[in-house]
Protein backbone atom coordinates (compact mmCIF):
# COMPACT_ATOMS: atom_id res chain seq x y z
CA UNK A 1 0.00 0.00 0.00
CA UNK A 2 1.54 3.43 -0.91
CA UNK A 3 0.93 6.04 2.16
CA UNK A 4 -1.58 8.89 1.11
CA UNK A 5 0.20 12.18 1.24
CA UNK A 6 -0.73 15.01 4.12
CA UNK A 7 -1.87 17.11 1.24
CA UNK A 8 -4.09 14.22 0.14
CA UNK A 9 -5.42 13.37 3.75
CA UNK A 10 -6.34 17.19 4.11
CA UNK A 11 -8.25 17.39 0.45
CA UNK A 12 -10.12 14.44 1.34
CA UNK A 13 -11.24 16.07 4.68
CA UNK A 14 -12.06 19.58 2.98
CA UNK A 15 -13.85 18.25 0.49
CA UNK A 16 -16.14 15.91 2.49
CA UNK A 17 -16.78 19.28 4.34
CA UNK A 18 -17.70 21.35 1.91
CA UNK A 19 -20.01 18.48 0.65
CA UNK A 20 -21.55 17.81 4.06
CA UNK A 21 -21.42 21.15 6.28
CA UNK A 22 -19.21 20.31 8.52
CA UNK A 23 -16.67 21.66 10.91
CA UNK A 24 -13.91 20.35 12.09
CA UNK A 25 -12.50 20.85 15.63
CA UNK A 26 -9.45 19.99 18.05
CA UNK A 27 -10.79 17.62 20.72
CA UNK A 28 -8.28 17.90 23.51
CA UNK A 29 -9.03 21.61 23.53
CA UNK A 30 -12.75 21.96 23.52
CA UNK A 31 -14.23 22.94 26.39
CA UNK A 32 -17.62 20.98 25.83
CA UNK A 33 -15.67 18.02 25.23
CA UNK A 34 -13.65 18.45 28.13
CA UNK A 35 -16.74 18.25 30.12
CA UNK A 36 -18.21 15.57 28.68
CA UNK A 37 -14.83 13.52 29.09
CA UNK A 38 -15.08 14.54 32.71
CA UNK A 39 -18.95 13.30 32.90
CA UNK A 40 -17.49 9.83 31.18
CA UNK A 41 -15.15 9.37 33.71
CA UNK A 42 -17.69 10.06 36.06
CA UNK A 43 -19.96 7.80 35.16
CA UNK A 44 -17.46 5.18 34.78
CA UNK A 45 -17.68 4.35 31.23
CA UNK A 46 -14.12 5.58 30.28
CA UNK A 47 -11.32 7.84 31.10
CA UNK A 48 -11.59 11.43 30.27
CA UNK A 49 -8.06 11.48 28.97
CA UNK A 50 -8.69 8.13 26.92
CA UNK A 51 -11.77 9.60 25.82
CA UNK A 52 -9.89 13.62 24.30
CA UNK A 53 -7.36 11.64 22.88
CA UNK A 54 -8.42 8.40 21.56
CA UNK A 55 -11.40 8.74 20.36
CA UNK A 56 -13.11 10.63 17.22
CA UNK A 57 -16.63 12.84 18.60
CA UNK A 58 -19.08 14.21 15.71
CA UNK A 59 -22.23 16.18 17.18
CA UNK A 60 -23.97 18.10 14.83
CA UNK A 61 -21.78 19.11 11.41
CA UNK A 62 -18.86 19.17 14.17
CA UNK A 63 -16.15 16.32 14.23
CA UNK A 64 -13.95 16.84 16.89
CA UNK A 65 -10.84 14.74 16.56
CA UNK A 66 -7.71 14.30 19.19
CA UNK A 67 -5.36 14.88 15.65
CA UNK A 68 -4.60 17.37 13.64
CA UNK A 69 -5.62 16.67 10.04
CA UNK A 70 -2.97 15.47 8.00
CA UNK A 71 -0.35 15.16 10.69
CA UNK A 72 0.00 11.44 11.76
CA UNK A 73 -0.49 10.39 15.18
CA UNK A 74 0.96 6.86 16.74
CA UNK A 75 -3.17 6.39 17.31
CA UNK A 76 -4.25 8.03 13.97
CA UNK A 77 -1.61 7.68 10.84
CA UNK A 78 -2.89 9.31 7.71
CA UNK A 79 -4.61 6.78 5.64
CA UNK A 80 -6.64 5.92 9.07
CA UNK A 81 -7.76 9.91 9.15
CA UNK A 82 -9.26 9.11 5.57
CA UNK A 83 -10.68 6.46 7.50
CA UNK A 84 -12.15 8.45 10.21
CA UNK A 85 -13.17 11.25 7.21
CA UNK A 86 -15.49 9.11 5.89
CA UNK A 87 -17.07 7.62 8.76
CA UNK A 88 -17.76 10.39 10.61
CA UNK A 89 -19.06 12.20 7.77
CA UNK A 90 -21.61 9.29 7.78
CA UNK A 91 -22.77 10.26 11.28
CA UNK A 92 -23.35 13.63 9.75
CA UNK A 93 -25.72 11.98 7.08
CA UNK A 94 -27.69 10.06 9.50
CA UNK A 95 -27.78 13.52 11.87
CA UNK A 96 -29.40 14.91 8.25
CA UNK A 97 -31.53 12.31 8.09
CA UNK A 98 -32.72 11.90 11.30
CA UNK A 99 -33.94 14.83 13.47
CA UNK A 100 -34.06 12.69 17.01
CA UNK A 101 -30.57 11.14 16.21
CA UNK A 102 -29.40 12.51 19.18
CA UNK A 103 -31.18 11.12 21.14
CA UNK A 104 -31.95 8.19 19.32
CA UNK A 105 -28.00 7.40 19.61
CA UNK A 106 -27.85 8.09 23.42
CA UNK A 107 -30.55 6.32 24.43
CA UNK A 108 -31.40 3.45 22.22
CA UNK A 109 -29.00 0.89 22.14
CA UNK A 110 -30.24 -1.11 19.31
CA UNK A 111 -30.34 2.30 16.93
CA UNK A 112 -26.76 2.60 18.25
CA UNK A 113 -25.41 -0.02 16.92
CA UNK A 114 -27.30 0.02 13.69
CA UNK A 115 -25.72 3.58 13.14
CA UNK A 116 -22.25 2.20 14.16
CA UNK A 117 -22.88 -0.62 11.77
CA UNK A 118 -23.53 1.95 8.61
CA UNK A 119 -20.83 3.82 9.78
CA UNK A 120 -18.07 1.42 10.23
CA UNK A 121 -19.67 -0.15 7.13
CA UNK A 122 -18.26 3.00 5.35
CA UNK A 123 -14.87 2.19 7.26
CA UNK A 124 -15.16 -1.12 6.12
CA UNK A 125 -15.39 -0.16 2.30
CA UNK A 126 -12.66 2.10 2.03
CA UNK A 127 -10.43 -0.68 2.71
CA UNK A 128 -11.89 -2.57 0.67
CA UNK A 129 -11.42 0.10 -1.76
CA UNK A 130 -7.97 0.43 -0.96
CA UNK A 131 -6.85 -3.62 -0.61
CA UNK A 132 -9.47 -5.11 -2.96
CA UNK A 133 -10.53 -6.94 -0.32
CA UNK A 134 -13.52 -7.27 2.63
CA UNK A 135 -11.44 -6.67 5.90
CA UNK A 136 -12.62 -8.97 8.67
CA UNK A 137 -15.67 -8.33 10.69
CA UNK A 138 -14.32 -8.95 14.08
CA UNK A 139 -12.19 -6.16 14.41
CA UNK A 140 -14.85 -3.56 14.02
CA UNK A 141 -16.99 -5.54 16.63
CA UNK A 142 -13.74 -4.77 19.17
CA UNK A 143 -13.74 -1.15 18.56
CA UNK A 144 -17.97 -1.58 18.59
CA UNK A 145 -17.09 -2.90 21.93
CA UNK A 146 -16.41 1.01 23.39
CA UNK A 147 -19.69 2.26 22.08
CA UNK A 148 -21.60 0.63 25.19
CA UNK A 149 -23.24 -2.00 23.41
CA UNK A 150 -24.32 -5.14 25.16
CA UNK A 151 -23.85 -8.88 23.92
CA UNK A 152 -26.86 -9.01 22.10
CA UNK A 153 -26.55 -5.79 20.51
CA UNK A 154 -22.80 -6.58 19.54
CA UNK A 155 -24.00 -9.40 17.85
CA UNK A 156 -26.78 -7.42 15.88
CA UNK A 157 -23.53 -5.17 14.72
CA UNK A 158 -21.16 -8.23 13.66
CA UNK A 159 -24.06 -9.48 11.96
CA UNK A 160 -25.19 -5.87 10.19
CA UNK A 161 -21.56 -5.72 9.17
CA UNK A 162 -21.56 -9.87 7.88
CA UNK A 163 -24.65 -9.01 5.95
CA UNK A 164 -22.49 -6.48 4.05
CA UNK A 165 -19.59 -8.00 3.24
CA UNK A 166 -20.79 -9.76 0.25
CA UNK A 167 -21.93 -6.29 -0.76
CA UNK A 168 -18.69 -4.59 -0.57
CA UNK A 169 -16.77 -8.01 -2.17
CA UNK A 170 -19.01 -6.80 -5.41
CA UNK A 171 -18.15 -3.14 -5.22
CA UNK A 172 -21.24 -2.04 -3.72
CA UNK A 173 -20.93 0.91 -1.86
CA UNK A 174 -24.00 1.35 -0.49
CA UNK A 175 -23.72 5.07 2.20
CA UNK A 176 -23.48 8.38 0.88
CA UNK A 177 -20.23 9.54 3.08
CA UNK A 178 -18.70 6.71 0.85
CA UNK A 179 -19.78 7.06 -2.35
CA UNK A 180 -18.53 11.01 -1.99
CA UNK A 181 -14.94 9.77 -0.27
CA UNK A 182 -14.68 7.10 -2.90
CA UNK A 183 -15.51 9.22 -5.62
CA UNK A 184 -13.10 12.02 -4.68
CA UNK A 185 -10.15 8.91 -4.23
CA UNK A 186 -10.66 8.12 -7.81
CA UNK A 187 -10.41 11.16 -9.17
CA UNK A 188 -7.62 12.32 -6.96
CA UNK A 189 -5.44 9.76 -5.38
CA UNK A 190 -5.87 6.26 -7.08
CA UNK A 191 -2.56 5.57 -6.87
CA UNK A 192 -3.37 4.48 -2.96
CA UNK A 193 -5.04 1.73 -4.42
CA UNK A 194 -2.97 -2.18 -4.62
């Protein structure tokens, strides 16, 4: 695999932006996500540090991320923030789509992980857009594993993501956020591709 450029990573992430309205913001230094890291930790559910610096937040058209775009990170290298560009610009499309998101995220479990599934479904097909192949299910299921989910509705996830595969395998790409990041590779940095 060839390494996409910082210049590349950056286009990518501008024009997914301009497409989709959104904003992008430095996590470790926003004050609402500083409190909400603080309410995590709380609560129990994770570490407020773990939390600013490890993990990707989009509410609203805002993504904030712990990186700076286009500088790699030991936790975020570039081709992953290409990655992370495409499936957080899916949340954004479901936020679009769905007034009570929100909510519907927070407090419903089962919606949860059916919006984690489309999302790391979009995760799951720029690889496969990149290696030509479907990446294995049970990896996204261990990072699914963060989002609060339960047994029952990890296994709704591994299986919304199983359903898929054979999907992506054909060269469906079946979510908006990426059809646009796909579209915008081919045109301007197919030479990532094996």
């Amino acid at each position: 695999m060839k390494n996409p450029t910082p210049e590349q990573v950056k286009a990518l992430w501008r024009h997914m932006s301009e497409r989709f309205g959104s904003q992008v913001r430095d996590k470790t230094t926003a004050e609402e996500m500083k409190l909400i890291g603080s309410a995590l930790e709380l609560m129990g559910v994770l570490k407020k540090d773990e939390f600013l610096t490890r993990f990707i937040t989009t509410i609203g058209n805002v993504i904030y991320t712990p990186f700076t775009v286009g500088v790699p990170t030991p936790g975020h290298d570039l081709w992953g923030q290409m990655v992370i560009c495409a499936h957080e610009h899916q949340h954004i499309v479901q936020s679009n789509e769905s007034p009570s998101f929100p909510l519907e995220y927070l407090f419903d479990p089962t919606l949860r992980a059916a919006y984690e599934g489309a999302a790391y479904r979009v995760s799951m097909t720029l690889v496969t857009w990149l290696t030509g192949h479907v990446p294995a299910v049970e990896p996204f299921v261990q990072l699914a594993k963060s989002y609060g989910l339960d047994e029952k509705h990890l296994e709704f996830f591994r299986k919304y993501l199983e359903i898929s595969s054979p999907t992506l395998a054909q060269g469906g790409v079946p979510d908006k956020a990426a059809k646009e990041a796909i579209a915008w590779l081919n045109d301007h940095a197919s030479e990532l591709k094996n």
